[in-house]
Structure formats: structure tokens, C-alpha cells
C-alpha atoms as a PDB file:
ATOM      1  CA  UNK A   1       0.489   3.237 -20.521  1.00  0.00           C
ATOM      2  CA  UNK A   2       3.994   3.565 -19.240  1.00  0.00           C
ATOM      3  CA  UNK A   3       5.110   1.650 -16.266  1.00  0.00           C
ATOM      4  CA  UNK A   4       7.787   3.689 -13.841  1.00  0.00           C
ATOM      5  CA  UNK A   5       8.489   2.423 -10.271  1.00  0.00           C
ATOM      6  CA  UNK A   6       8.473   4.456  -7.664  1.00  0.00           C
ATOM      7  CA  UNK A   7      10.926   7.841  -7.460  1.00  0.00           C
ATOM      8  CA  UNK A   8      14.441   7.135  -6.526  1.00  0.00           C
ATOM      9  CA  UNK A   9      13.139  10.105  -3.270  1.00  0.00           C
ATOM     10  CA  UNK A  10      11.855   6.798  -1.462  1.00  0.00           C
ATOM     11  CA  UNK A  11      14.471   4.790  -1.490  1.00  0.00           C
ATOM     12  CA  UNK A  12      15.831   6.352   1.534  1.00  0.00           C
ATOM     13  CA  UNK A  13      11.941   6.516   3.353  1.00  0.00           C
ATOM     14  CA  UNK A  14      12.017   3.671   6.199  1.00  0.00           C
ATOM     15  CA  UNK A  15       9.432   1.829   4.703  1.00  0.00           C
ATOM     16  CA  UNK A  16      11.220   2.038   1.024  1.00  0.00           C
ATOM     17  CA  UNK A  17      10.067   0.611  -1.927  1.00  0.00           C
ATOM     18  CA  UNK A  18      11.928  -3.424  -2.552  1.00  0.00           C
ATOM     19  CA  UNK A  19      12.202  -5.229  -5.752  1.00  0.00           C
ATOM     20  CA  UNK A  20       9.808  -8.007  -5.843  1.00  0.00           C
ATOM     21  CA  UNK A  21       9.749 -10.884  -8.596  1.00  0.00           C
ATOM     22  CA  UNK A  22       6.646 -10.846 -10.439  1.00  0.00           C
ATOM     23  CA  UNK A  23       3.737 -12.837  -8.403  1.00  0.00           C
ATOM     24  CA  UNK A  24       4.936 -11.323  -5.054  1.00  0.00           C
ATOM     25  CA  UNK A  25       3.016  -7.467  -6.180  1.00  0.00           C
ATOM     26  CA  UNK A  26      -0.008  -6.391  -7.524  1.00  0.00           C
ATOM     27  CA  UNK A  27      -0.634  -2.749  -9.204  1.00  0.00           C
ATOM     28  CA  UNK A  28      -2.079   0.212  -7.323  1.00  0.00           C
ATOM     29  CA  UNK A  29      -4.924  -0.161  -9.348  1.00  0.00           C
ATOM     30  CA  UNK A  30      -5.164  -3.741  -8.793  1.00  0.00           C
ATOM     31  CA  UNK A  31      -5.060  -2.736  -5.163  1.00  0.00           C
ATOM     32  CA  UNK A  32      -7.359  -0.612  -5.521  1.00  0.00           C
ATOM     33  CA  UNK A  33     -10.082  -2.997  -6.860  1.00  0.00           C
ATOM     34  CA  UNK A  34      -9.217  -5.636  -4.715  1.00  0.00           C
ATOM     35  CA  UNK A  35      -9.833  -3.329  -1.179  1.00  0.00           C
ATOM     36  CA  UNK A  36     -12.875  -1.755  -3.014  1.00  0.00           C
ATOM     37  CA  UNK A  37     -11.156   1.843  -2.540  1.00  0.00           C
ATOM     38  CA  UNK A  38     -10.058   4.370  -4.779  1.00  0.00           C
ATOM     39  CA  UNK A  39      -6.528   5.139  -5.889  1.00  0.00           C
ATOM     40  CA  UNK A  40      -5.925   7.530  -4.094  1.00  0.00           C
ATOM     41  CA  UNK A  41      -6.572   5.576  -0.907  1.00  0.00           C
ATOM     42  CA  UNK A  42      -4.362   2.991  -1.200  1.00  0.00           C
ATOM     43  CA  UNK A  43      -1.710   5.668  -2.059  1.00  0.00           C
ATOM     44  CA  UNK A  44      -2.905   6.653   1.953  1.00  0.00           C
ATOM     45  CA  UNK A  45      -2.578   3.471   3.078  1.00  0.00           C
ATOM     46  CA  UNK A  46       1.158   3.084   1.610  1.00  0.00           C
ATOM     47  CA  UNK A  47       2.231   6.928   3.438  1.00  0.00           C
ATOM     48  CA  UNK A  48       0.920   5.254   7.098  1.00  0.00           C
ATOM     49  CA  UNK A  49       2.444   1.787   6.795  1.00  0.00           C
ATOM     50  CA  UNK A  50      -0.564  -0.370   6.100  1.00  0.00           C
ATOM     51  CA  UNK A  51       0.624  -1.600   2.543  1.00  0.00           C
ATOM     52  CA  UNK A  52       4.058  -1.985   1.601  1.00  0.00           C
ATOM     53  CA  UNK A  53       5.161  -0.284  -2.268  1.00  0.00           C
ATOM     54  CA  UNK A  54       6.886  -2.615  -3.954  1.00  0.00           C
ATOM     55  CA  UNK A  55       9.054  -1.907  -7.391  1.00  0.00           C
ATOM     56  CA  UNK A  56       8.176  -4.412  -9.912  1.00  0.00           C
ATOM     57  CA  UNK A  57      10.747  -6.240 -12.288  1.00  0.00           C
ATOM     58  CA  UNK A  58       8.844  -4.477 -15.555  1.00  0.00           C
ATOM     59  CA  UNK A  59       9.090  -1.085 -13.913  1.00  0.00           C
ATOM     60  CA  UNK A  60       5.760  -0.990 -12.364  1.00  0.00           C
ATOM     61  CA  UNK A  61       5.451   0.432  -8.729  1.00  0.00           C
ATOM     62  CA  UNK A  62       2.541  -1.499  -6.866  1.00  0.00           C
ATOM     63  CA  UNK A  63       2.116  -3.177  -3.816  1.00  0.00           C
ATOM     64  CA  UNK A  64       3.276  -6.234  -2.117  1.00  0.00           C
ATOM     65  CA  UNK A  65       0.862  -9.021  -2.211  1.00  0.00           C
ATOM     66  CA  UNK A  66       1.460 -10.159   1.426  1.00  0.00           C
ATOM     67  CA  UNK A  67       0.539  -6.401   2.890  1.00  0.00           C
ATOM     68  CA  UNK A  68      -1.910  -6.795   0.305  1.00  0.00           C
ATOM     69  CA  UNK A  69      -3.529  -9.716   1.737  1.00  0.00           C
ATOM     70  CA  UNK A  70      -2.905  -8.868   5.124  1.00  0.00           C
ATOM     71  CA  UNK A  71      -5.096  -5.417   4.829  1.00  0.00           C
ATOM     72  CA  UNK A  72      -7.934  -6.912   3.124  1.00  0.00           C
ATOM     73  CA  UNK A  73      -7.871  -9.173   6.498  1.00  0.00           C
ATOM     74  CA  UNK A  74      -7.762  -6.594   8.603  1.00  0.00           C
ATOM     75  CA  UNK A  75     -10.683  -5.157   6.776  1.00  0.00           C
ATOM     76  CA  UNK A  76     -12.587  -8.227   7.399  1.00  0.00           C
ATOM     77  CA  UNK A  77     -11.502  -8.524  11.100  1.00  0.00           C
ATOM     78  CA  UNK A  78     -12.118  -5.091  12.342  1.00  0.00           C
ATOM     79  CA  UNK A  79     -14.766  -3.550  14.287  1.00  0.00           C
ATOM     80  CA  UNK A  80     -16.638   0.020  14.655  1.00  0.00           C
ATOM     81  CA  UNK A  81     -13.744   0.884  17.022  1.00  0.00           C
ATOM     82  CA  UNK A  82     -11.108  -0.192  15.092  1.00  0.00           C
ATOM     83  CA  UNK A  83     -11.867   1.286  12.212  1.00  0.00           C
ATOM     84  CA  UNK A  84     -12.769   4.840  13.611  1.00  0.00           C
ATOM     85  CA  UNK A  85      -9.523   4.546  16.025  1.00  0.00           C
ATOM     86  CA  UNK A  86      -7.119   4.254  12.838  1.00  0.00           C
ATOM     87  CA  UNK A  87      -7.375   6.688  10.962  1.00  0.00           C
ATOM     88  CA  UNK A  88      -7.089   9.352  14.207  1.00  0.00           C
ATOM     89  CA  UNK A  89      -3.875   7.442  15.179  1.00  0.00           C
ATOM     90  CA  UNK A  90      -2.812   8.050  11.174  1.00  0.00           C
ATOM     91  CA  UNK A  91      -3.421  11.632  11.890  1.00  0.00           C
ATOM     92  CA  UNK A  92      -1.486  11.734  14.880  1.00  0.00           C
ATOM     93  CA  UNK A  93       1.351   9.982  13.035  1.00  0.00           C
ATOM     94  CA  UNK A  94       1.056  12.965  10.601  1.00  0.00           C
ATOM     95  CA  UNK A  95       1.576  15.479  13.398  1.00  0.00           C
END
């Protein structure tokens, strides 16, 4: 499988993809695994903010560890409210 980072279109998105050495990002579909979630959803989760893409030093586009880490806390940490309330404030983000 090819590895390609992330289209040169994001580099000027405010949350733009950075170049990361490589222990400091993990794959999509690493990512994936590791939140229990499908692809697709962690593609979500980089459009609203809650992981940050990250342009590996092979080519690969992924996901910083740290945002990584710091969703699969969040995960753990957060209640019925919490997790109903964020997606609708995604949404309204959208709008």
C-alpha cells in the first residue's frame, strides 16, 4: 500500500497537518483500532478538532500521538452528557 500525506489543500486549514518525527504519530488506521471506531470516524474527529493530522516523515498522513492519547482520555472521562452534548456542538460548528 502506498503511503501519501495529507493534500497540500490543508496546509492552509487552521488546524493544518505538521511534520512529526516518527514515534510522535500513529496511522488512521492505527487510530482507528486504538479508539475502537471506524475509519471513517476518526477522519470526523480530525474535521472538528478532536485529533490533530499529522504528516509523517515516510509520507504517511496519521495522527498525532498526544491528541491521540488525549481523546482516548476523554473517552474514558466522559459522561452521558458529555458525550450526547458533543457531537450537537460539532454540528453547530458545521453550520
Amino acid at each position: 500500500m502506498t503511503r501519501r500525506p495529507y493534500p497540500r489543500l490543508m496546509r492552509h486549514w487552521k488546524d493544518a497537518p505538521g511534520e512529526v518525527i516518527d514515534g510522535e504519530w500513529v496511522s488512521q488506521l492505527h487510530a482507528a483500532e486504538f479508539l475502537g471506531v471506524g475509519i471513517w470516524r476518526v477522519g470526523l474527529l480530525i474535521a472538528n478538532g478532536h485529533l490533530s493530522p499529522a504528516n509523517a516523515p515516510n509520507g504517511g498522513a496519521g495522527v498525532t500521538v498526544d491528541s491521540l492519547k488525549a481523546e482516548a482520555e476523554w473517552r474514558r472521562q466522559a459522561g452521558v452528557i458529555r458525550r450526547v452534548a458533543r457531537p450537537m456542538k460539532d454540528c453547530f460548528n458545521w453550520i
